[in-house]
Protein backbone atom coordinates (compact mmCIF):
# COMPACT_ATOMS: atom_id res chain seq x y z
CA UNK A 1 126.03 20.43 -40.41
CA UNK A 2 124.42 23.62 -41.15
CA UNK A 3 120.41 23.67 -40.21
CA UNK A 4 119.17 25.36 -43.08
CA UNK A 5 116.26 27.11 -41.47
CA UNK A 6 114.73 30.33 -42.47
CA UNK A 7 112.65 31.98 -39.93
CA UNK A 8 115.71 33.99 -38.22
CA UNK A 9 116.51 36.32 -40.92
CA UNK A 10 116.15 39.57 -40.29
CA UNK A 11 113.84 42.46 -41.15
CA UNK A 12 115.05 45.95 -42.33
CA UNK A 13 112.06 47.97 -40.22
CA UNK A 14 111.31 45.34 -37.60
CA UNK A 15 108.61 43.15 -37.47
CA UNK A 16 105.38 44.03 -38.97
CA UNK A 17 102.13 44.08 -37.05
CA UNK A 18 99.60 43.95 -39.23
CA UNK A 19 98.36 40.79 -41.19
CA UNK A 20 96.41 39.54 -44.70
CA UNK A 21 95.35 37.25 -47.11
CA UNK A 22 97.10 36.60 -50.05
CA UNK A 23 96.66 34.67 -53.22
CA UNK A 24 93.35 34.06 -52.11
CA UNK A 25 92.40 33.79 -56.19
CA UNK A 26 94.55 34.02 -58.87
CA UNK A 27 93.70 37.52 -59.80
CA UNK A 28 95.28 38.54 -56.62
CA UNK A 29 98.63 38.46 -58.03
CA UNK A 30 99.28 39.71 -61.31
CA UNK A 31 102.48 39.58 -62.31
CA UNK A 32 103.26 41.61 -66.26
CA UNK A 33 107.07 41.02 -67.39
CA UNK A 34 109.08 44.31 -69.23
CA UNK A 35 111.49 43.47 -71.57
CA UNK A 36 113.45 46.61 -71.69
CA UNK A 37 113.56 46.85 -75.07
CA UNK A 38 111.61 46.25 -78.17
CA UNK A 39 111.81 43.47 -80.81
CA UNK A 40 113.00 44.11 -84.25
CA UNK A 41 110.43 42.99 -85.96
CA UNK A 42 112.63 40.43 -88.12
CA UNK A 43 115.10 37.78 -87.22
CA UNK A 44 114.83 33.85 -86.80
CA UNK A 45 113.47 33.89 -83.35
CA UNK A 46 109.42 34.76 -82.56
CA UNK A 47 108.78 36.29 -79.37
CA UNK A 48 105.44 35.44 -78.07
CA UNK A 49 103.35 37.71 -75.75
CA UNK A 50 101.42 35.46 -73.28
CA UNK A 51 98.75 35.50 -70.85
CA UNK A 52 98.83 32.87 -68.54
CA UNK A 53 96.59 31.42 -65.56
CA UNK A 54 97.56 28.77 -62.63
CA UNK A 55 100.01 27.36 -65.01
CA UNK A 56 103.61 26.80 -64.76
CA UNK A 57 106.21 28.46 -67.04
CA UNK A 58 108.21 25.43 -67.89
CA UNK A 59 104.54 23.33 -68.31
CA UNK A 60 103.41 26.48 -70.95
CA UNK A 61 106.97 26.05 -72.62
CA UNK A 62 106.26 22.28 -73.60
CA UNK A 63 103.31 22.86 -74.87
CA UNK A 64 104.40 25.74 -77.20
CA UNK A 65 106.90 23.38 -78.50
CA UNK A 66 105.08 20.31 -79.18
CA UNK A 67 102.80 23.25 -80.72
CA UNK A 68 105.23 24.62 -83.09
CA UNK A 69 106.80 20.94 -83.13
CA UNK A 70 109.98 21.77 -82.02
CA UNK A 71 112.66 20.52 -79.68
CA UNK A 72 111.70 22.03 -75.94
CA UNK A 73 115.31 23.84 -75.93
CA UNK A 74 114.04 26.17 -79.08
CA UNK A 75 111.36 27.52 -76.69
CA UNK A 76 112.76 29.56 -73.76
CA UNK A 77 111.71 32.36 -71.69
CA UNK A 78 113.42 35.05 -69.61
CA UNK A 79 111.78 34.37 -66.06
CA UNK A 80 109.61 31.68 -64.62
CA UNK A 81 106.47 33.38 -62.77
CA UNK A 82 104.78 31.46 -60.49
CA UNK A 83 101.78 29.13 -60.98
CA UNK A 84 98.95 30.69 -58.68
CA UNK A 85 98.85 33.84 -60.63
CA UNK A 86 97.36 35.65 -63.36
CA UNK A 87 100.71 36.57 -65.13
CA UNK A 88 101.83 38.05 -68.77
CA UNK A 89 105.24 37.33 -70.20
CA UNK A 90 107.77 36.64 -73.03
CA UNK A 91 108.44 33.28 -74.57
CA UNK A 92 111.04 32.85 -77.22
CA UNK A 93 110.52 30.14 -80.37
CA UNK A 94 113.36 29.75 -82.62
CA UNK A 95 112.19 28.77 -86.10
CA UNK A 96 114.92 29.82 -88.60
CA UNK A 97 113.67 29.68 -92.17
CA UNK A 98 110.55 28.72 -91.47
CA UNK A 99 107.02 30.62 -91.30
CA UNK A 100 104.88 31.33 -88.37
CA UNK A 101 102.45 29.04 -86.98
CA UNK A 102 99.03 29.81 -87.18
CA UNK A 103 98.98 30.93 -83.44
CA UNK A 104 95.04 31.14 -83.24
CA UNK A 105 95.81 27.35 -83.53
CA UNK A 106 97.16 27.31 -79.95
CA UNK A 107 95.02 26.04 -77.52
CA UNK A 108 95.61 25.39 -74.08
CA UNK A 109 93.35 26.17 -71.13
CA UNK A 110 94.37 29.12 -68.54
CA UNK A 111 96.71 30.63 -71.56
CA UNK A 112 95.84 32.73 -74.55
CA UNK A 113 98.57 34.05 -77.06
CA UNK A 114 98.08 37.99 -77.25
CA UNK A 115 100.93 39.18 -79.63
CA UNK A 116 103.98 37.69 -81.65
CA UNK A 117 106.65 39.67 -82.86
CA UNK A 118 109.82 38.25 -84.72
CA UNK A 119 113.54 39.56 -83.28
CA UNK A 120 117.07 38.97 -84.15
CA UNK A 121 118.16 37.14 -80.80
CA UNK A 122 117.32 34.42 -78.58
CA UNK A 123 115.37 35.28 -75.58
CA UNK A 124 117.55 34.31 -72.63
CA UNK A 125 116.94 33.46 -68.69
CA UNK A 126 116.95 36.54 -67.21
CA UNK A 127 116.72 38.53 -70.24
CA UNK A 128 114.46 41.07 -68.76
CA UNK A 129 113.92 44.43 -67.40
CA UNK A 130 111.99 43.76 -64.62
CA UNK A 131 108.38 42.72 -63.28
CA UNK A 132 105.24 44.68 -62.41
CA UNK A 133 103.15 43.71 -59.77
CA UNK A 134 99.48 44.30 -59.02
CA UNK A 135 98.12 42.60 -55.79
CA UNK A 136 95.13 42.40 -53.72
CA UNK A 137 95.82 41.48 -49.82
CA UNK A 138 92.49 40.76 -48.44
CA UNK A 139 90.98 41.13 -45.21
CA UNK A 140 94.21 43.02 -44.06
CA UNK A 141 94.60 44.22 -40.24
CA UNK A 142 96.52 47.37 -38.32
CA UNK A 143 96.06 48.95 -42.13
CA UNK A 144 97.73 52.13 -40.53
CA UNK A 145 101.17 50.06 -39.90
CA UNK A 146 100.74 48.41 -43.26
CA UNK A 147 100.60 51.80 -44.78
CA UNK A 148 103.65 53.05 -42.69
CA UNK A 149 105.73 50.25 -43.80
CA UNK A 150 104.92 50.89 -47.44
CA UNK A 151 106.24 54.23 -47.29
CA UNK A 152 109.65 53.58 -45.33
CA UNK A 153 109.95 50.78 -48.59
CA UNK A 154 109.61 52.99 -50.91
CA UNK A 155 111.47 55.55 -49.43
CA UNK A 156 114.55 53.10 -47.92
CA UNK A 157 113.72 49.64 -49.39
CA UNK A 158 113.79 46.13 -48.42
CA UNK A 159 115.96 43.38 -48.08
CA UNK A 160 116.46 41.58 -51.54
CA UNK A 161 116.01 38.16 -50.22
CA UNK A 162 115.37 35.27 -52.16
CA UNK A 163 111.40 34.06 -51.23
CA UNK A 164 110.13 31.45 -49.75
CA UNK A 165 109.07 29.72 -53.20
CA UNK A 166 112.60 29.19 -53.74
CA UNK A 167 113.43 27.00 -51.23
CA UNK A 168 109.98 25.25 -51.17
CA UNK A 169 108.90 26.43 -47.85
CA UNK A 170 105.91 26.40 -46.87
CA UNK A 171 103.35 27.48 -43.56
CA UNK A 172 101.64 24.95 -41.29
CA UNK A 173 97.99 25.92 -39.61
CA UNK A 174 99.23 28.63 -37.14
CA UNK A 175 101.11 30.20 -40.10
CA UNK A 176 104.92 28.89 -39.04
CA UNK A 177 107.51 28.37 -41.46
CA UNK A 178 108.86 24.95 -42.07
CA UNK A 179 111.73 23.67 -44.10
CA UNK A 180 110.55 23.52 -47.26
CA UNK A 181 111.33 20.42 -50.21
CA UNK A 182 114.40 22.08 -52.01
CA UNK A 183 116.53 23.71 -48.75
CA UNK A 184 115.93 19.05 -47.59
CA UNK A 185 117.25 18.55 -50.77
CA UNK A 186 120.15 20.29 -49.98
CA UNK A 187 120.70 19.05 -46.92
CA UNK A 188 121.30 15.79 -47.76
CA UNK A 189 123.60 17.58 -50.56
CA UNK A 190 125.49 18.60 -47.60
CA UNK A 191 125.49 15.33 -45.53
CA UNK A 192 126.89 14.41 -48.94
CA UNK A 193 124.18 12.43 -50.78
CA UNK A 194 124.34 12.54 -54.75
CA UNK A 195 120.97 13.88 -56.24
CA UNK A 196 120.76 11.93 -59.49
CA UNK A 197 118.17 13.67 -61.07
CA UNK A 198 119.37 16.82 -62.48
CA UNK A 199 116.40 18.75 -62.10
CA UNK A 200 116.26 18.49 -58.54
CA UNK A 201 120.08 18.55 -57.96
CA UNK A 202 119.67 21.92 -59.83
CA UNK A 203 117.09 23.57 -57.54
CA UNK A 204 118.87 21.74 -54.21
CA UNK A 205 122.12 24.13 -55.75
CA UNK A 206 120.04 27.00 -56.17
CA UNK A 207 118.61 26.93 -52.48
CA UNK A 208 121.84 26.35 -50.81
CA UNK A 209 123.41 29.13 -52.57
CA UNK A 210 120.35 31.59 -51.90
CA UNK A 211 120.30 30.84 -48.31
CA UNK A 212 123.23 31.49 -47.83
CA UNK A 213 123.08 35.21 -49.62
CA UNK A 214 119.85 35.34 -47.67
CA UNK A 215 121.97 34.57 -44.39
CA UNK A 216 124.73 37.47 -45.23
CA UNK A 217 121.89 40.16 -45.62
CA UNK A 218 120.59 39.39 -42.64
CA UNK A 219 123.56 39.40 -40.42
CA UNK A 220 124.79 42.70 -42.76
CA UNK A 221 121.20 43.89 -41.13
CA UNK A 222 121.82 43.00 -37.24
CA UNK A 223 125.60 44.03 -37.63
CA UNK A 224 124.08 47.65 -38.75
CA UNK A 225 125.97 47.87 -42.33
CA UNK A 226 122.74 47.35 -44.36
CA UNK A 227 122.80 51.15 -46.06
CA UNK A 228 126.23 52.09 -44.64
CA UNK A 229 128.99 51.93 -46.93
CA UNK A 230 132.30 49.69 -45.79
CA UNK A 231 135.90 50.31 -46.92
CA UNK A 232 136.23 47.37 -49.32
CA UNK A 233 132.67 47.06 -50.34
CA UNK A 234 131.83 45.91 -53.83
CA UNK A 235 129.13 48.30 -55.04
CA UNK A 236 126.72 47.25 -57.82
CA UNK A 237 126.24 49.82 -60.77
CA UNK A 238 122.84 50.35 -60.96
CA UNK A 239 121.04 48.41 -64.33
CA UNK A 240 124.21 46.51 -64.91
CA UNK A 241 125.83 43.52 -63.31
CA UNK A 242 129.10 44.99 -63.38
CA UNK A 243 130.75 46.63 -59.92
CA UNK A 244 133.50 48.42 -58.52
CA UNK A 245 135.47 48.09 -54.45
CA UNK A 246 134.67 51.10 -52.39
CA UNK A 247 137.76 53.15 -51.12
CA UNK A 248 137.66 55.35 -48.22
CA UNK A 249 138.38 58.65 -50.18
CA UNK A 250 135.32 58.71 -52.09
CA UNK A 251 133.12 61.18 -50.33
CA UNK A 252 130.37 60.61 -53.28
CA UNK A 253 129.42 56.98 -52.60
CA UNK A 254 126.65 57.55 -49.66
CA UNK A 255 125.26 60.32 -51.89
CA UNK A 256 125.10 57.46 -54.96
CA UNK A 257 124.06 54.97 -53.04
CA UNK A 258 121.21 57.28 -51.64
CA UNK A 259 120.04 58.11 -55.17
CA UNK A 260 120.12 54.35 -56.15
CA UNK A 261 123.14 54.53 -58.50
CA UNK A 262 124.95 52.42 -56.79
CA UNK A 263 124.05 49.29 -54.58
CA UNK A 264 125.85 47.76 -51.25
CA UNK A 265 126.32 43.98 -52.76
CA UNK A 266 126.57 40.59 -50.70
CA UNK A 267 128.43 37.46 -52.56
CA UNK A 268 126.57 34.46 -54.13
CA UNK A 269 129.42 32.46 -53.20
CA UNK A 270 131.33 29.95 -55.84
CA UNK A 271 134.58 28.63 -56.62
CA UNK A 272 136.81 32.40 -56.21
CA UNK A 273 137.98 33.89 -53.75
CA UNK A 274 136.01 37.06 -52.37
CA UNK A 275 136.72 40.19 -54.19
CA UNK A 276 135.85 42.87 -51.50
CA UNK A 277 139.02 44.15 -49.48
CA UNK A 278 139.63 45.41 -46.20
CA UNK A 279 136.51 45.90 -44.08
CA UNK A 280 134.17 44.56 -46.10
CA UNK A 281 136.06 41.36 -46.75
CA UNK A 282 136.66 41.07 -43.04
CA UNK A 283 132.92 41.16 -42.23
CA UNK A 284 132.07 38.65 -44.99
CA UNK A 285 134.91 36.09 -44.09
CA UNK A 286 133.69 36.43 -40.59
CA UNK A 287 130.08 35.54 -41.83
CA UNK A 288 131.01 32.80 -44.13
CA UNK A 289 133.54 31.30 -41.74
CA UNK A 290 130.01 30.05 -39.35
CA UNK A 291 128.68 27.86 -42.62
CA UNK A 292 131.86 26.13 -43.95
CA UNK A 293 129.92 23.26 -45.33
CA UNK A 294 127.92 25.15 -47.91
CA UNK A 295 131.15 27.15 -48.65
CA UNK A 296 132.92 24.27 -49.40
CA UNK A 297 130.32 22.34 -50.97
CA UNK A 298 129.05 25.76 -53.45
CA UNK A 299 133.00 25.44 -54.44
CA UNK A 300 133.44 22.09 -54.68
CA UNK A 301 130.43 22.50 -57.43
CA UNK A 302 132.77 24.77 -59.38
CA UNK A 303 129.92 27.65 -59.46
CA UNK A 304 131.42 31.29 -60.88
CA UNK A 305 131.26 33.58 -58.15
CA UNK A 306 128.74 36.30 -58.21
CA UNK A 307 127.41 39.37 -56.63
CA UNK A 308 123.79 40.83 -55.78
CA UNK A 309 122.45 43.90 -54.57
CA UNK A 310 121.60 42.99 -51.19
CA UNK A 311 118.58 45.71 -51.11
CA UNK A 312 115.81 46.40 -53.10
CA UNK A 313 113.20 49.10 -53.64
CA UNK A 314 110.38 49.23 -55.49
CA UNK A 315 109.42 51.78 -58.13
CA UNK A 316 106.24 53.58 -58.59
CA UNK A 317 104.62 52.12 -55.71
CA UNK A 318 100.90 53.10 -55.03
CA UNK A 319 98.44 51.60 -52.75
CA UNK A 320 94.60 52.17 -51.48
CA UNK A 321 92.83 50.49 -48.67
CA UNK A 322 89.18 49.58 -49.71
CA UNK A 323 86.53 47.35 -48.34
CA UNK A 324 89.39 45.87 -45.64
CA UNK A 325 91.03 44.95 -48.32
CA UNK A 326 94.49 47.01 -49.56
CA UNK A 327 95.45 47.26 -53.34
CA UNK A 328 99.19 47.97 -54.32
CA UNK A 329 101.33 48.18 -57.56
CA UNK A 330 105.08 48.79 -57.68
CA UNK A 331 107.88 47.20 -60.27
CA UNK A 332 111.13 45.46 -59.32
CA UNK A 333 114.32 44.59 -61.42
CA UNK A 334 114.29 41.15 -62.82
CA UNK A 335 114.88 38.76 -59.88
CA UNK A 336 113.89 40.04 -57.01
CA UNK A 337 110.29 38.80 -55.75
CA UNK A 338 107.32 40.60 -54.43
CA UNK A 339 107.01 38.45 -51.44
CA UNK A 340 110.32 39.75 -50.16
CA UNK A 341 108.91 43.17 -50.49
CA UNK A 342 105.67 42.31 -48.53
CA UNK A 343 107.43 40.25 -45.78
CA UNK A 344 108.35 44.08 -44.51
CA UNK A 345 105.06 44.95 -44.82
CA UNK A 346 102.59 42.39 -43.03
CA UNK A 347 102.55 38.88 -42.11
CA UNK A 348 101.09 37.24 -44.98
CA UNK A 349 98.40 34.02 -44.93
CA UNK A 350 98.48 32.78 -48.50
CA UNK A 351 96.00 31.18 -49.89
CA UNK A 352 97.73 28.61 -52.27
């Protein structure tokens, strides 16, 4: 059976030298959703604008429905951010023919309600634009490297792996990675172990399936195809979902992908078959042909095939080094997580 471990994956620039503290306080990490678009102003839904403090998404959720007493699947939300944060985002509540609630009602501590707006659709997972990020890494070290590595980023990317928080993982005392609660889920997934409750089975699926993306960057990385273009590669249109299979007559493709029209993608694998060609589907077959188990057991699970952009790079990035401390802002699609970003940059002690 497949070890689902998760220190070996590879970096894009090499490992980084310098270190830092992060999510030393809450404020370190400010997360502030965009939608992408803006509300009608009308419409049975309510989209409310929320500021939120070392709580959980799904936690903030119940407690806007009990508010509004409603069922907890008429309020929903396009991303959950994570706890230890100071974070502002969307929250859908659908009350057809009915008025608002007195939102300066709401009370709950670590959250405040700063704006409500009414819309003609339901706000759905993913739903979203993308996230801005403002951190504070404290007490950082080789600064210089740091602020090397934050260039080549912005200039070339990073690898758009899933983060650590989605399999659970977390560091022991010397900072070393260890399997985290979700990936042992889904190991005993894979010895073949039913997971009654559907909650967990649900996140067990969700690591297995993100490893194993995680696992085809990084050999995509060591094999030396991370920016290059392979006959057969499905390319992502940029803002959209939707992609194409590279030929070896286009002449335009390394000038798109360049520009960031176009992405290289990697599968999140499912019932189908593969649909690169040629190249490309040789290298991936080769890859997926070492982890048969979790190919087998994502298929067996009758999960739709899909494809993801297997780099990322963040826009409007700026950073300052003050105090020993280092200050950054950039924005990322919906999705992809800031951690991934600073794993390039410096070997991170977290404070949570």
């Amino acid at each position: 059976m497949t070890r689902l471990i998760t220190s070996q994956w590879q970096y894009l620039h090499g490992s980084p030298l310098g270190r830092g503290r992060f999510k030393q306080h809450a404020s370190d990490f400010i997360v502030t959703e965009h939608l992408g678009y803006t509300p009608t102003g009308e419409g049975e839904h309510i989209y409310v604008w929320l500021e939120k403090q070392e709580l959980n998404t799904a936690f903030v959720a119940e407690q806007l429905a009990k508010f509004c007493n409603v069922p907890l699947r008429a309020v929903t939300y396009a991303g959950r951010k994570d706890k230890f944060a100071l974070t502002q985002q969307w929250f859908g509540v659908h009350l057809p023919g009915k008025t608002d609630p007195d939102w300066q009602q709401f009370s709950l501590d670590g959250a405040r309600i700063m704006y409500t707006v009414r819309h003609n659709k339901k706000l759905r997972t993913g739903n979203l634009k993308g996230n801005q990020f403002t951190i504070r890494l404290r007490a950082v070290s080789d600064s210089d490297d740091i602020a090397r590595r934050l260039e080549q980023v912005a200039e070339q990317g990073a690898p758009n792996y899933y983060a650590e928080q989605r399999f659970g993982v977390r560091r022991d005392a010397e900072g070393r990675l260890n399997v985290g609660g979700n990936l042992m889920l889904a190991e005993r997934m894979l010895q073949g172990e039913a997971i009654r409750n559907r909650n967990k089975r649900s996140m067990a699926i969700s690591a297995l399936r993100s490893w194993l993306f995680n696992q085809m960057v990084s050999e995509r990385i060591a094999a030396g195809y991370f920016n290059t273009v392979l006959h057969g590669d499905a390319l992502q249109l940029s803002g959209s979902n939707s992609f194409f299979i590279a030929s070896d007559d286009d002449l335009e493709l390394a000038k798109r992908l360049a520009s960031g029209d176009v992405s290289i993608t990697a599968p999140l694998v499912g019932r189908d078959i593969l649909p690169t060609t040629d190249a490309a589907l040789a290298f991936e077959a080769a890859c997926l042909n070492d982890y048969q188990d979790i190919v087998t057991c994502l298929a067996e699970l009758g999960l739709k095939q899909e494809r993801r952009a297997v780099m990322v790079k963040p826009a409007h990035l700026q950073y300052e080094f003050s105090d020993g401390d280092c200050r950054l802002q950039f924005e990322l699609p919906a999705g992809c997580y800031a951690t991934a970003v600073l794993r390039e940059v410096l070997h991170i002690d977290e404070g949570e």
